[in-house]
Protein backbone atom coordinates (compact mmCIF):
# COMPACT_ATOMS: atom_id res chain seq x y z
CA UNK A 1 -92.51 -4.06 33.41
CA UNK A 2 -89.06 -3.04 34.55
CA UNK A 3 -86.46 -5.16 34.44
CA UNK A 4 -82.97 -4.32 36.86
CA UNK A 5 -81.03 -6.59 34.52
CA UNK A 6 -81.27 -4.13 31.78
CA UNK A 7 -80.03 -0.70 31.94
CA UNK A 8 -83.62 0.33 30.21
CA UNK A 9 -86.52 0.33 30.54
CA UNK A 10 -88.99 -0.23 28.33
CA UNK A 11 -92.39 1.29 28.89
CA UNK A 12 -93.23 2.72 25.23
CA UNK A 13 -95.21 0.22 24.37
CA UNK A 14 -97.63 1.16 27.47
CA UNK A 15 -100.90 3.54 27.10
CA UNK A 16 -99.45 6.13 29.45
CA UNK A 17 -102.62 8.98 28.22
CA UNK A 18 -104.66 6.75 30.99
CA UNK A 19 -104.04 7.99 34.14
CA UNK A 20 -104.44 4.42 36.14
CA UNK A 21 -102.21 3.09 33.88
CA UNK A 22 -99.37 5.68 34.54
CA UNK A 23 -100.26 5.61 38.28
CA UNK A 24 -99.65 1.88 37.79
CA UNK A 25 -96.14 2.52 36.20
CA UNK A 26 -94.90 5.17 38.63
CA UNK A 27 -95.57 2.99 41.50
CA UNK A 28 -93.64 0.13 39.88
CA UNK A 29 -91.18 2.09 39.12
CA UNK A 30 -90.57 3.32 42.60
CA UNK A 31 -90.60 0.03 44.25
CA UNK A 32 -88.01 -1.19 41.50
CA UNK A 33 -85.61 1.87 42.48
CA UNK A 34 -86.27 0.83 46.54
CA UNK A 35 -84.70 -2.34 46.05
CA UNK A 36 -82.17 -1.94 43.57
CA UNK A 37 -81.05 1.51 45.17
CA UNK A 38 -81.26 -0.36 48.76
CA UNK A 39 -78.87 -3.01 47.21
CA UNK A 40 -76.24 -0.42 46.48
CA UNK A 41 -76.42 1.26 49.47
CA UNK A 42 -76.02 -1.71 51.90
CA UNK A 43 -72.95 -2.32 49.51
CA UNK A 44 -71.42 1.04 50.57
CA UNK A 45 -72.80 1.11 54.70
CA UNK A 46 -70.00 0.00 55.89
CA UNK A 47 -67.94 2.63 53.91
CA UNK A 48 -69.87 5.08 55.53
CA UNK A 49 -68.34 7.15 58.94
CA UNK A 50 -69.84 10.55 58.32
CA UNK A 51 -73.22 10.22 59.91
CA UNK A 52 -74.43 13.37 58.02
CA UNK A 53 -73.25 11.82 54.79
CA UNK A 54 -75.65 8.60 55.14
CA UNK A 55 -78.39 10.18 53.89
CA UNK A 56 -77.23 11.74 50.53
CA UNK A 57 -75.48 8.22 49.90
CA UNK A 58 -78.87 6.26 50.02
CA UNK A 59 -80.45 9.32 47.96
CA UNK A 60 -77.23 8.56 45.55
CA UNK A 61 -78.36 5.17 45.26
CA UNK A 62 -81.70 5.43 44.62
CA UNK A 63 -80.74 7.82 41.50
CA UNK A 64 -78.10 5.27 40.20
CA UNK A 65 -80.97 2.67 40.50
CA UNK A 66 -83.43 5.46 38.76
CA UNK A 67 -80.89 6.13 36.01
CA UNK A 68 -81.04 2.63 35.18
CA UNK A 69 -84.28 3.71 32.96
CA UNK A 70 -85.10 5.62 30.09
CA UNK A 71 -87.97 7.61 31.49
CA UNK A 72 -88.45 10.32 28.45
CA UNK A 73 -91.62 8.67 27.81
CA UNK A 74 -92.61 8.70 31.89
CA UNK A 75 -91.75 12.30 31.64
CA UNK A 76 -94.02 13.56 28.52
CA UNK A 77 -96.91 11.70 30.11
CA UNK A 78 -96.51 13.20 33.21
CA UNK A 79 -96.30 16.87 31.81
CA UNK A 80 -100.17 17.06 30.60
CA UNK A 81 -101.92 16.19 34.07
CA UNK A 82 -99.70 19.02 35.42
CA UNK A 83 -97.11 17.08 37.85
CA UNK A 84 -93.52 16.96 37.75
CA UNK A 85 -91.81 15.67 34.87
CA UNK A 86 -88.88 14.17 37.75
CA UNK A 87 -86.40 16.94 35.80
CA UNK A 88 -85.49 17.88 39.34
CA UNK A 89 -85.48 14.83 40.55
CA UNK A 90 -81.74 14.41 41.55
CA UNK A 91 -81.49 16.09 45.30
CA UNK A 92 -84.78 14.00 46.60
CA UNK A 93 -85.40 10.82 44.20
CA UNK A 94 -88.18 9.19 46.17
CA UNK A 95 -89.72 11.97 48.07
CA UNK A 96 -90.17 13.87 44.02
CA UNK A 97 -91.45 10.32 42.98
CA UNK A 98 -93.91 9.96 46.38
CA UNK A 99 -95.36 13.12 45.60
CA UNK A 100 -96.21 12.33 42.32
CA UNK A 101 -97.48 9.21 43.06
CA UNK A 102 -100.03 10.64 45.71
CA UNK A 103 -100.76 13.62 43.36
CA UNK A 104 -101.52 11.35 40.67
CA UNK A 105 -103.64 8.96 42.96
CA UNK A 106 -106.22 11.94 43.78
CA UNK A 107 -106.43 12.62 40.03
CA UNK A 108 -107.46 9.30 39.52
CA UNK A 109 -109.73 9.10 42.91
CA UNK A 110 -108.61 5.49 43.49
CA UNK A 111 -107.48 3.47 46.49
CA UNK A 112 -107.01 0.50 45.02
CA UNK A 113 -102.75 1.21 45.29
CA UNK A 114 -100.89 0.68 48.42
CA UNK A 115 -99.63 4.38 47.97
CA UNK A 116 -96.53 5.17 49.75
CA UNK A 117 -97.35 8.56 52.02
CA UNK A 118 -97.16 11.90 50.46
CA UNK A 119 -93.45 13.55 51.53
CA UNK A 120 -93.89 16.46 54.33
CA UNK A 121 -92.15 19.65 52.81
CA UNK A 122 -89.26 18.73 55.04
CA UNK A 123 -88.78 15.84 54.18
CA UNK A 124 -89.04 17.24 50.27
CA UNK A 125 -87.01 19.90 50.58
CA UNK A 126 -84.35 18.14 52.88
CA UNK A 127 -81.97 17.25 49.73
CA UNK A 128 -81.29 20.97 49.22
CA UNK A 129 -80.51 21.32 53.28
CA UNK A 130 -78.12 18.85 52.50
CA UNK A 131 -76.10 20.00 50.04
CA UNK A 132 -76.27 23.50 51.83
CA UNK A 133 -74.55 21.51 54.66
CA UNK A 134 -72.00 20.17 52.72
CA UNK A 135 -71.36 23.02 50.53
CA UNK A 136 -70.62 25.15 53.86
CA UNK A 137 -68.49 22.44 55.13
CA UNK A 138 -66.37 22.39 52.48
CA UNK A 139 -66.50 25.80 51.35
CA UNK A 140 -67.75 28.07 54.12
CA UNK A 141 -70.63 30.01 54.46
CA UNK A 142 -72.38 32.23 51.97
CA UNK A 143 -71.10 35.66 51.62
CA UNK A 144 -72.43 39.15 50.17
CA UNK A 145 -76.36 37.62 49.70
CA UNK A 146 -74.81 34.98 47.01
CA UNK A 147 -75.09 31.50 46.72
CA UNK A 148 -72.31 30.57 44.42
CA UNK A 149 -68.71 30.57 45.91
CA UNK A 150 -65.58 32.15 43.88
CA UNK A 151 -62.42 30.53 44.01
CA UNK A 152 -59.38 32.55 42.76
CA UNK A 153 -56.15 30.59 42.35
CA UNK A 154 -53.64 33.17 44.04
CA UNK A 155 -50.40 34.42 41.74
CA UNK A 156 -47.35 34.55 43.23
CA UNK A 157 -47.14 38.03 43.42
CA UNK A 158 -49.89 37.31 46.48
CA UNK A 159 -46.97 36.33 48.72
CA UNK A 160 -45.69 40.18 48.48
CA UNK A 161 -48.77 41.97 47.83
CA UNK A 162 -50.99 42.27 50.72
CA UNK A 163 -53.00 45.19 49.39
CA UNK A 164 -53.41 42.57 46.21
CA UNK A 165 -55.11 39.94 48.65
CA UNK A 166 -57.19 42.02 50.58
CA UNK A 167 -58.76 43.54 47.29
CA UNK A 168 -59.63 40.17 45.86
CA UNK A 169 -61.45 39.09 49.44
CA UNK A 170 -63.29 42.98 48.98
CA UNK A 171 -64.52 42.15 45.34
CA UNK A 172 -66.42 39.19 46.39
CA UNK A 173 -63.71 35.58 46.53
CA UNK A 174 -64.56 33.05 48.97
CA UNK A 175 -62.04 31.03 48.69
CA UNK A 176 -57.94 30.86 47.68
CA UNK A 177 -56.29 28.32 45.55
CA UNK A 178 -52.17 27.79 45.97
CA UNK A 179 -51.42 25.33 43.20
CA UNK A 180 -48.45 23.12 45.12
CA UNK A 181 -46.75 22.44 41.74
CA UNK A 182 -45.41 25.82 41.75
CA UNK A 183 -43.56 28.28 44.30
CA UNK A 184 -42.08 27.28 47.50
CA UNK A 185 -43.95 26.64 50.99
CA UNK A 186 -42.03 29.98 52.11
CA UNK A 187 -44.20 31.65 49.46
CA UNK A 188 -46.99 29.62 50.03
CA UNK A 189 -46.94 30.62 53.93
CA UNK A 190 -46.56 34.37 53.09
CA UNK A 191 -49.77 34.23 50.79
CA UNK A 192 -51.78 32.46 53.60
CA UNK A 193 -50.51 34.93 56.23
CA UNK A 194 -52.03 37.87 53.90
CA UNK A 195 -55.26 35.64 53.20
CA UNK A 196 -56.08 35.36 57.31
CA UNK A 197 -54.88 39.45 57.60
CA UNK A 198 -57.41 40.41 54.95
CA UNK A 199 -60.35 38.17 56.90
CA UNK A 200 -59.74 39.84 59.79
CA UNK A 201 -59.70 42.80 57.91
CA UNK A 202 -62.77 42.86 55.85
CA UNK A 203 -64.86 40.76 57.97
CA UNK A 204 -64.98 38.43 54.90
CA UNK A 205 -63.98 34.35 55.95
CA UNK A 206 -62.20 32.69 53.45
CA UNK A 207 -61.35 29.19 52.54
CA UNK A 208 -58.10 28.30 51.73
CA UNK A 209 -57.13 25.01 48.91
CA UNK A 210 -53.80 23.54 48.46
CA UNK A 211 -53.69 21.88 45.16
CA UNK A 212 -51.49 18.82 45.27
CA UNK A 213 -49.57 18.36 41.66
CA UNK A 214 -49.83 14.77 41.15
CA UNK A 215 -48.35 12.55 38.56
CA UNK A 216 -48.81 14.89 35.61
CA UNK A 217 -46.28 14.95 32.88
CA UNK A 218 -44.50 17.63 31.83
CA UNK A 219 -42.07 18.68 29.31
CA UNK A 220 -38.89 18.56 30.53
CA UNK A 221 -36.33 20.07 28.05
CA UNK A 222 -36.65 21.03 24.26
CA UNK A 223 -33.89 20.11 21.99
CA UNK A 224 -33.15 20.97 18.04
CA UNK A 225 -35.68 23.70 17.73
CA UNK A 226 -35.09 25.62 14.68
CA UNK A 227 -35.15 29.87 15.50
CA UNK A 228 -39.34 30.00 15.65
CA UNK A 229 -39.50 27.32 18.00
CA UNK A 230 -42.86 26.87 16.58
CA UNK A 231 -44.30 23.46 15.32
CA UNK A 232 -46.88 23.01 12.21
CA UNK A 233 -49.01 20.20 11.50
CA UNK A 234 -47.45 17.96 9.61
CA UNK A 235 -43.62 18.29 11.48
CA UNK A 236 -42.46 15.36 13.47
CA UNK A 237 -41.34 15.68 17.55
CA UNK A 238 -39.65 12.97 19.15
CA UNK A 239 -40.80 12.13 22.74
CA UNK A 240 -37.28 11.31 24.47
CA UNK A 241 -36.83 8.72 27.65
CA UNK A 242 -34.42 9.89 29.17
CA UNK A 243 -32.93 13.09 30.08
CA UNK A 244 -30.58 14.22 28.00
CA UNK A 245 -28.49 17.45 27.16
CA UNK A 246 -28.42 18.67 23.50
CA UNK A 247 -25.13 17.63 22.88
CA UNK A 248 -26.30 13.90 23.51
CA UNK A 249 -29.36 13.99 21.85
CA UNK A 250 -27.33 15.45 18.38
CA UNK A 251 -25.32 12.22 18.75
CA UNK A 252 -28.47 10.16 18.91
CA UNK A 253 -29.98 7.95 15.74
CA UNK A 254 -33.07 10.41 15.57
CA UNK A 255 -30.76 13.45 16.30
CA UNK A 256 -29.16 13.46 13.51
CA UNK A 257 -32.33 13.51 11.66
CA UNK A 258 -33.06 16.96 13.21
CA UNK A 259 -36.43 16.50 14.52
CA UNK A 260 -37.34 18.66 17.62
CA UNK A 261 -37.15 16.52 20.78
CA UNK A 262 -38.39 17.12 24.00
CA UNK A 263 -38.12 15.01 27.07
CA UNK A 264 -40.79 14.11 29.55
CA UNK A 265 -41.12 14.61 33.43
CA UNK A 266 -42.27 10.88 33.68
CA UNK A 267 -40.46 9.35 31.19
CA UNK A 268 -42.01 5.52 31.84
CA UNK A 269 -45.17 6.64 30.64
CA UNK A 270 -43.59 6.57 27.37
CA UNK A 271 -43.70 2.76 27.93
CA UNK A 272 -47.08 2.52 27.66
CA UNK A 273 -47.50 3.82 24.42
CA UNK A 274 -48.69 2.49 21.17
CA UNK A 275 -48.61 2.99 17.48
CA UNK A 276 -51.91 5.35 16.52
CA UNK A 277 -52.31 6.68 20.00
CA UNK A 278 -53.00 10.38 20.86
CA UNK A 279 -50.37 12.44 22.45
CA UNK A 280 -51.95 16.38 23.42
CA UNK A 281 -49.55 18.75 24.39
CA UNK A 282 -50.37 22.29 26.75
CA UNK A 283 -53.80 21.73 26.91
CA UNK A 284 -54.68 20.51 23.69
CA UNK A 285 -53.31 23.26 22.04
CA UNK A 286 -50.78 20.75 19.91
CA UNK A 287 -52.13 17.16 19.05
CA UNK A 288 -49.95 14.60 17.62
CA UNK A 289 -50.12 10.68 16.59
CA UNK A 290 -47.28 7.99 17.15
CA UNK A 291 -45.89 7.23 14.13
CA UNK A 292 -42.92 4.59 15.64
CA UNK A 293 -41.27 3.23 19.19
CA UNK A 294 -37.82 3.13 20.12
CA UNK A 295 -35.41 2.18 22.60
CA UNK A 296 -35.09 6.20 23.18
CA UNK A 297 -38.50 7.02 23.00
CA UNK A 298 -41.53 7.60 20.52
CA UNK A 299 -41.49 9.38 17.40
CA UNK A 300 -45.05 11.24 17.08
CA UNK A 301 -46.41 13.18 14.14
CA UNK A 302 -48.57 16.93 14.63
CA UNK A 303 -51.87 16.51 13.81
CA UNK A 304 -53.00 19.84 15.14
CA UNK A 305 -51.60 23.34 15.87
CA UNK A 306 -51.93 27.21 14.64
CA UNK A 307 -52.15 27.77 11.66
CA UNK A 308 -49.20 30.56 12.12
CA UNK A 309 -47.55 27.35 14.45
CA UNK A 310 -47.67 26.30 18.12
CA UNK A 311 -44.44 27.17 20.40
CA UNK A 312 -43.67 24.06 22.39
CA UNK A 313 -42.64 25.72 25.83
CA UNK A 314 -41.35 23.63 29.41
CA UNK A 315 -43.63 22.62 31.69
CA UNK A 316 -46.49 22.40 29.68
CA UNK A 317 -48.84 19.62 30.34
CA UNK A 318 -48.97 16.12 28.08
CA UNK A 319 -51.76 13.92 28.07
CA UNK A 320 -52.32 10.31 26.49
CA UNK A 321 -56.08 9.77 26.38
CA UNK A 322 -55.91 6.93 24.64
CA UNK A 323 -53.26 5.09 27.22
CA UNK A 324 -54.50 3.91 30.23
CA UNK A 325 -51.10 5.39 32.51
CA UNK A 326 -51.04 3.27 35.86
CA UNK A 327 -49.42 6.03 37.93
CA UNK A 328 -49.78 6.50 41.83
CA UNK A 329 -51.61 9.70 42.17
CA UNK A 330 -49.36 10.68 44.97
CA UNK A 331 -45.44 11.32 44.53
CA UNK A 332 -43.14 11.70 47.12
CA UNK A 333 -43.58 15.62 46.85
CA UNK A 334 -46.67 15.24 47.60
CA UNK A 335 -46.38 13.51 50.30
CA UNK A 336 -43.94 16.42 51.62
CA UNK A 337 -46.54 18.83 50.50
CA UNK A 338 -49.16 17.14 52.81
CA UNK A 339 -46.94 17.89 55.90
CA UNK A 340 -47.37 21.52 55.30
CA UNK A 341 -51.10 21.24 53.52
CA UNK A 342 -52.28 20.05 56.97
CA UNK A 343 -50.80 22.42 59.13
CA UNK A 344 -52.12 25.46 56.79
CA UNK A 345 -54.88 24.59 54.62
CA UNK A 346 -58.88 24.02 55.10
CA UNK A 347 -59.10 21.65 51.96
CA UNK A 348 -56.79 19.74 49.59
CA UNK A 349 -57.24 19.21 45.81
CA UNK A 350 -56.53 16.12 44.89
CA UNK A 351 -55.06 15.46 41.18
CA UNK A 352 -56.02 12.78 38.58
CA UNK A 353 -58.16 10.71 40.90
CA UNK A 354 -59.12 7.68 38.90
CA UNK A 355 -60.60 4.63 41.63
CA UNK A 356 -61.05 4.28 45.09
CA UNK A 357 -57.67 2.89 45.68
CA UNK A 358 -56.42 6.44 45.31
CA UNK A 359 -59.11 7.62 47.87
CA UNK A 360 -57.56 5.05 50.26
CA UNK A 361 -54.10 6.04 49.49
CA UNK A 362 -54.70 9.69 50.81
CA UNK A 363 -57.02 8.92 53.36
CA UNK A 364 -53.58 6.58 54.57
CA UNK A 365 -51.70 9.56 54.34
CA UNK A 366 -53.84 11.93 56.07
CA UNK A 367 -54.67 9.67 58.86
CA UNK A 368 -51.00 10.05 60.04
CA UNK A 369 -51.36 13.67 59.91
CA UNK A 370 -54.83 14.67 60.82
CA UNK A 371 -53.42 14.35 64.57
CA UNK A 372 -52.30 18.32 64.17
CA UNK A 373 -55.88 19.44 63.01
CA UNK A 374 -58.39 20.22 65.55
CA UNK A 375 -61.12 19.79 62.16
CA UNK A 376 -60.63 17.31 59.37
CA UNK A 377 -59.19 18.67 55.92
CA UNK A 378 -61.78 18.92 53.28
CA UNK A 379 -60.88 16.86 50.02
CA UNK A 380 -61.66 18.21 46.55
CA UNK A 381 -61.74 15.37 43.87
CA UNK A 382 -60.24 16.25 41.00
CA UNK A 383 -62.61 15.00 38.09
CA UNK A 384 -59.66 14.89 34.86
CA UNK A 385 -60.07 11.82 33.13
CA UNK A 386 -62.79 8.95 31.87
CA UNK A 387 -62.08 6.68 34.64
CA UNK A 388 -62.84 9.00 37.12
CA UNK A 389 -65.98 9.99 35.44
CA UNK A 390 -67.38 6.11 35.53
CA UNK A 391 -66.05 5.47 39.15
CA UNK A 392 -67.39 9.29 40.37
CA UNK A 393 -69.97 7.24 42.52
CA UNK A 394 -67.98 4.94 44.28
CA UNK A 395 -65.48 8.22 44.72
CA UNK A 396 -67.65 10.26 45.85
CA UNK A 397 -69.21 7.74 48.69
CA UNK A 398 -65.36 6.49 49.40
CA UNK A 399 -64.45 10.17 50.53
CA UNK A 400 -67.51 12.08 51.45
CA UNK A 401 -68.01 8.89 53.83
CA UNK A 402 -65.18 9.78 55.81
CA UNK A 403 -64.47 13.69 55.22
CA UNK A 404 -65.94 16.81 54.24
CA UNK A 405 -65.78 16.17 50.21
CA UNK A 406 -66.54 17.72 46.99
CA UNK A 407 -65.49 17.64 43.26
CA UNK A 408 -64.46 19.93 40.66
CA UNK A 409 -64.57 19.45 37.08
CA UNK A 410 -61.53 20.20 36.16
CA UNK A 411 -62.37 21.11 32.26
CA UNK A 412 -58.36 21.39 31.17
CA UNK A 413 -57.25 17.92 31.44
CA UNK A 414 -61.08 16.46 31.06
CA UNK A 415 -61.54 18.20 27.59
CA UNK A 416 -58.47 16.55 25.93
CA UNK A 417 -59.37 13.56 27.61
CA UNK A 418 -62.85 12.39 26.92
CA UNK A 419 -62.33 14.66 23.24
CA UNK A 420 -64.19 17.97 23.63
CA UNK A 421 -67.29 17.36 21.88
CA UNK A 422 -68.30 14.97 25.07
CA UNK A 423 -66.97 17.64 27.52
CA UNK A 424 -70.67 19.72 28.03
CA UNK A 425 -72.39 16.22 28.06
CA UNK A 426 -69.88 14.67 30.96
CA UNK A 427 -69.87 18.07 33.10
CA UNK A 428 -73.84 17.59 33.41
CA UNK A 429 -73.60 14.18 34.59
CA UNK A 430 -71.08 15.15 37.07
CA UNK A 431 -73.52 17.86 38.15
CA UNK A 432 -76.37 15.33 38.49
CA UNK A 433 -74.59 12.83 40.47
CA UNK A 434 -72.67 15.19 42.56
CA UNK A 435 -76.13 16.98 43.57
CA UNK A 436 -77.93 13.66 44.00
CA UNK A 437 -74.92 12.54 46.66
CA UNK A 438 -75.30 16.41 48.16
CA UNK A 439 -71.78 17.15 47.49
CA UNK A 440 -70.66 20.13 46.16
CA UNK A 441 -68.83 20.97 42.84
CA UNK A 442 -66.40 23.63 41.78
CA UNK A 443 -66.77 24.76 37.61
CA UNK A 444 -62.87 25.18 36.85
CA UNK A 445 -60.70 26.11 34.09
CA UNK A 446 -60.87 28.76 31.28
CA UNK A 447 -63.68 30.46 33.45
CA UNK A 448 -63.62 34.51 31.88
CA UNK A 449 -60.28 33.28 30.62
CA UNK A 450 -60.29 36.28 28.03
CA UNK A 451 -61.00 39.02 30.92
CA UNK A 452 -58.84 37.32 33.36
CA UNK A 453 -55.94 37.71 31.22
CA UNK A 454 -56.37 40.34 28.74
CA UNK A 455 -59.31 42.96 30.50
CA UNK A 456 -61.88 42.00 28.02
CA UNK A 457 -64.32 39.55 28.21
CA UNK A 458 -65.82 37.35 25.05
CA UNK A 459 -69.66 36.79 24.46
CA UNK A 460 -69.00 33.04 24.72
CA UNK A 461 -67.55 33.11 28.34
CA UNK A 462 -69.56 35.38 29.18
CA UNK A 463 -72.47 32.64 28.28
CA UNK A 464 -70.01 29.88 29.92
CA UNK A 465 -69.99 32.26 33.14
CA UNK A 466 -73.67 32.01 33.44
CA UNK A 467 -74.25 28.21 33.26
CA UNK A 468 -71.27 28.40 35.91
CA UNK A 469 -74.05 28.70 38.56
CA UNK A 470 -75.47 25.60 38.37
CA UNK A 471 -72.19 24.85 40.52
CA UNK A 472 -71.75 25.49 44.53
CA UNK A 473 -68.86 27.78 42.87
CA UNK A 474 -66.46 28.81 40.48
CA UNK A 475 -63.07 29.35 40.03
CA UNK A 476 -61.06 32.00 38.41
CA UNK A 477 -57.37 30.99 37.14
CA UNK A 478 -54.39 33.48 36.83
CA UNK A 479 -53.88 37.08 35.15
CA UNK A 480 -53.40 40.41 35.35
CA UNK A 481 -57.27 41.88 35.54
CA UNK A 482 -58.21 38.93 37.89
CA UNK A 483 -59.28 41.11 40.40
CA UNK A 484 -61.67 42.87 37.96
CA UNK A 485 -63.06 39.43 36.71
CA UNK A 486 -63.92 38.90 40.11
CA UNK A 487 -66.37 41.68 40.08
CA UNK A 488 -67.88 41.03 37.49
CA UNK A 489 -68.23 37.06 38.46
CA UNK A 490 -69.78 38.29 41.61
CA UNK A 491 -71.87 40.39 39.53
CA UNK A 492 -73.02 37.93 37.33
CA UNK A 493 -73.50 35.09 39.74
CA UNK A 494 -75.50 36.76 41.62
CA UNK A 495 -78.04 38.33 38.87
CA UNK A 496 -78.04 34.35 37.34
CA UNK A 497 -78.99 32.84 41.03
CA UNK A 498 -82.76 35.16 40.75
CA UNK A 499 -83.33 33.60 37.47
CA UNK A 500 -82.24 29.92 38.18
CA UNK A 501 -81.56 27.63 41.21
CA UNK A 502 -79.40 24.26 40.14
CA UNK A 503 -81.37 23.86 36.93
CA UNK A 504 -84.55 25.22 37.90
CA UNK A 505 -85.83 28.13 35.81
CA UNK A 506 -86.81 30.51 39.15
CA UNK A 507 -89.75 32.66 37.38
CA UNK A 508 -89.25 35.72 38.63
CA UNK A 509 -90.91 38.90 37.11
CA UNK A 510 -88.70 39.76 33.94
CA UNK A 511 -87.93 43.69 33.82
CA UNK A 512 -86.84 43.65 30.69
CA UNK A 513 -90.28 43.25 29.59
CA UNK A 514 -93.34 44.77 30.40
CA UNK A 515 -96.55 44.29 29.58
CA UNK A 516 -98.44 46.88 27.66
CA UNK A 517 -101.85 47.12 25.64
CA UNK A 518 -101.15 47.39 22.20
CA UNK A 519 -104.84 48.70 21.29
């Protein structure tokens, strides 16, 4: 009935309104997720150093192995005799399916099955332990009776402001986030010295994440801007190898046609470029096509901006989403950042993670570092791109098997990416799999974007806020009312977290409506 060759399964042909007959299905299809799920997970034992972690892997296998299936027509059957419809299924795949099985069997008053045993509650509910665990390793413990962490990525102004830091640990944040691609370590050390003053402070404990910056390009310079510096769709920009000053570039053959130029911080990605393939520029906010190669670099056309026109600014971010860019995910700065990460920080972020190579890189790097750490450094995945989507398992068991480990969906660079209609579908697969390995995940990037920055939140993020909580937490980015958006996170998270656990509806008695008689 179900084949592991296939990545279906088909089972609509079968009279699933009989209850032997869909007893007879579910117990096939738990002994085909046993073995295939058993396959993968002897495939990644050996990968495996984190006792605690050995667990959640197998449990990660046996939902790769269930996800193999299309079950929609498992789950409508199962709905009418009252048992689970395995919606939850991703925290404890065979104990959710053993239940059912056994719950099923005493519906149908048979013994004819060899039934596997019904689960104990501990042995049910031991997914959810598990990813408590992990969540606390990673990110501490719980704080102010909510669930959800909140991670605030600290402003520079943090490294002078104590009374700044202190109020953001009061107003609910968990954890701090220095982004290592900007500032100096001085300033970085000054904002960590006012993070462990306001813990002892406030009785609050918080985590502290270094973000490493990773290959990501930038723009360099801009050249031959007219007065607006703005760009329309329709203009043309010239991507420029090398670094030149504006007096060069005027001399240069596509100069002198006055197009606005920029230059790149990697300039050999430029290499791997093609005719017809997507260039986004400060996070999607400009979108362009190349239109022709040269020796100097890559002629692109705008295919998106403002309608009023898009100012092309340095250091903005530049992604190619349709080029597959074979860049180390550590530089050398990194590396330098590392000395100081492990001496200062509980966890490191770890930019554009694509395969397990780059989990072996910085494990390498770590290991001849770790010797100044009494604890080992949390790592925080990076999820930016659709490579590291379709390798998140093998990711996830690479690092998680050796150190405390979790992932955040970093929406930014993962929006222009994957294209942004995909992004909602790909953040709920990274939820499933990340709860089914019991490792936590962080919702990043735009998060109360509008409040953060300008005091005023819109209905939208508001929405967007709410659906954060089916994450172990949530960060805020930069601006000036980001202590106030903290509140209101806190706030929100922690009205959301009666009302829903994961994606559980929690069915608690709605005040907002009461019953009345209406005769």
């Amino acid at each position: 009935m179900f084949s592991l060759q296939s990545n279906t399964t088909d089972i609509k042909t079968i009279d699933l309104k009989n209850p032997e007959v869909l007893l007879a299905t579910l117990q096939e299809l738990r002994q085909s997720i046993y073995q295939q799920g058993e396959e993968i997970f002897q495939r990644w034992e050996p990968l495996i150093k984190r006792r605690s972690f050995r667990k959640s892997a197998q449990n990660l296998a046996y939902y790769l192995a269930l996800q193999s299936h299309d079950l929609r027509p498992l789950q409508a059957a199962l709905i009418p005799w009252g048992l689970s419809s395995l919606g939850r299924i991703e925290a404890r795949v065979l104990p959710n399916l053993d239940a059912a099985i056994a719950t099923l069997a005493a519906i149908c008053q048979t013994e004819s099955y060899p039934l596997p045993p019904r689960p104990s509650i501990q042995s049910f509910l031991e997914g959810h332990r598990l990813l408590r665990r992990h969540t606390q390793d990673v990110l501490g413990k719980p704080w102010n009776n909510r669930w959800v962490r909140i991670m605030v990525t600290l402003p520079k102004s943090a490294a002078s402001s104590y009374e700044y830091v202190r109020s953001l640990l009061q107003q609910g944040t968990n954890c701090v986030r220095i982004n290592c691609a900007h500032d100096t370590p001085e300033l970085w050390e000054a904002m960590i010295h006012h993070v462990h003053r306001a813990e002892g402070e406030t009785g609050q404990p918080c985590k502290i994440m270094m973000d490493l910056a990773g290959p990501k390009p930038r723009i360099e310079q801009t050249i031959n801007f007219c007065e607006s510096d703005r760009l329309f769709p329709g203009d043309y920009l010239f991507l420029r190898r090398d670094l030149l000053g504006a007096e060069s570039a005027n001399n240069s053959s596509f100069g002198d046609t006055g197009y606005p130029q920029l230059t790149c911080t990697i300039p050999e990605v430029l290499d791997s470029l093609k005719i017809g393939a997507n260039v986004w520029i400060d996070n999607g906010r400009i979108g362009a096509c190349v239109e022709s190669l040269s020796g100097e670099g890559v002629l692109v056309k705008v295919t998106h901006a403002s309608h009023k026109g898009s100012k092309l600014l340095p250091d903005k971010g530049i992604n190619f989403p349709d080029t597959l860019l074979n860049l180390c995910p550590l530089t050398e700065k990194d590396k330098q950042d590392l000395d100081f990460i492990v001496s200062h920080a509980d966890i490191v972020g770890y930019s554009f993670v694509q395969n397990t190579s780059d989990i072996d890189l910085l494990e390498q790097e770590l290991q001849t570092r770790q010797i100044k750490r009494s604890n080992p450094l949390a790592i925080i995945a990076k999820i930016e791109t659709p490579q590291a989507i379709q390798n998140l398992p093998e990711l996830i068991v690479h690092a998680a098997g050796k150190y405390p480990f979790g992932v955040m969906i970093a929406r930014g660079d993962l929006a222009v990416e994957i294209g942004y209609q995909r992004l909602a579908e790909m953040q709920e697969e990274i939820l499933w799999l990340c709860e089914a390995a019991h490792v936590p995940v962080i919702w990043a990037t735009q998060v109360l974007e509008k409040l953060v920055k300008q005091g005023i939140p819109s209905r939208a993020e508001m929405t967007d806020t709410a659906m954060s909580e089916k994450a172990e937490c949530v960060m805020l980015n930069k601006g000036r009312y980001q202590g106030e958006a903290v509140r209101i996170l806190d706030d929100i998270l922690k009205r959301i977290q009666e009302h829903q656990l994961k994606k559980m509806p929690q069915l608690r008695a709605l005040y907002s409506w009461k019953y009345y008689d209406r005769s």
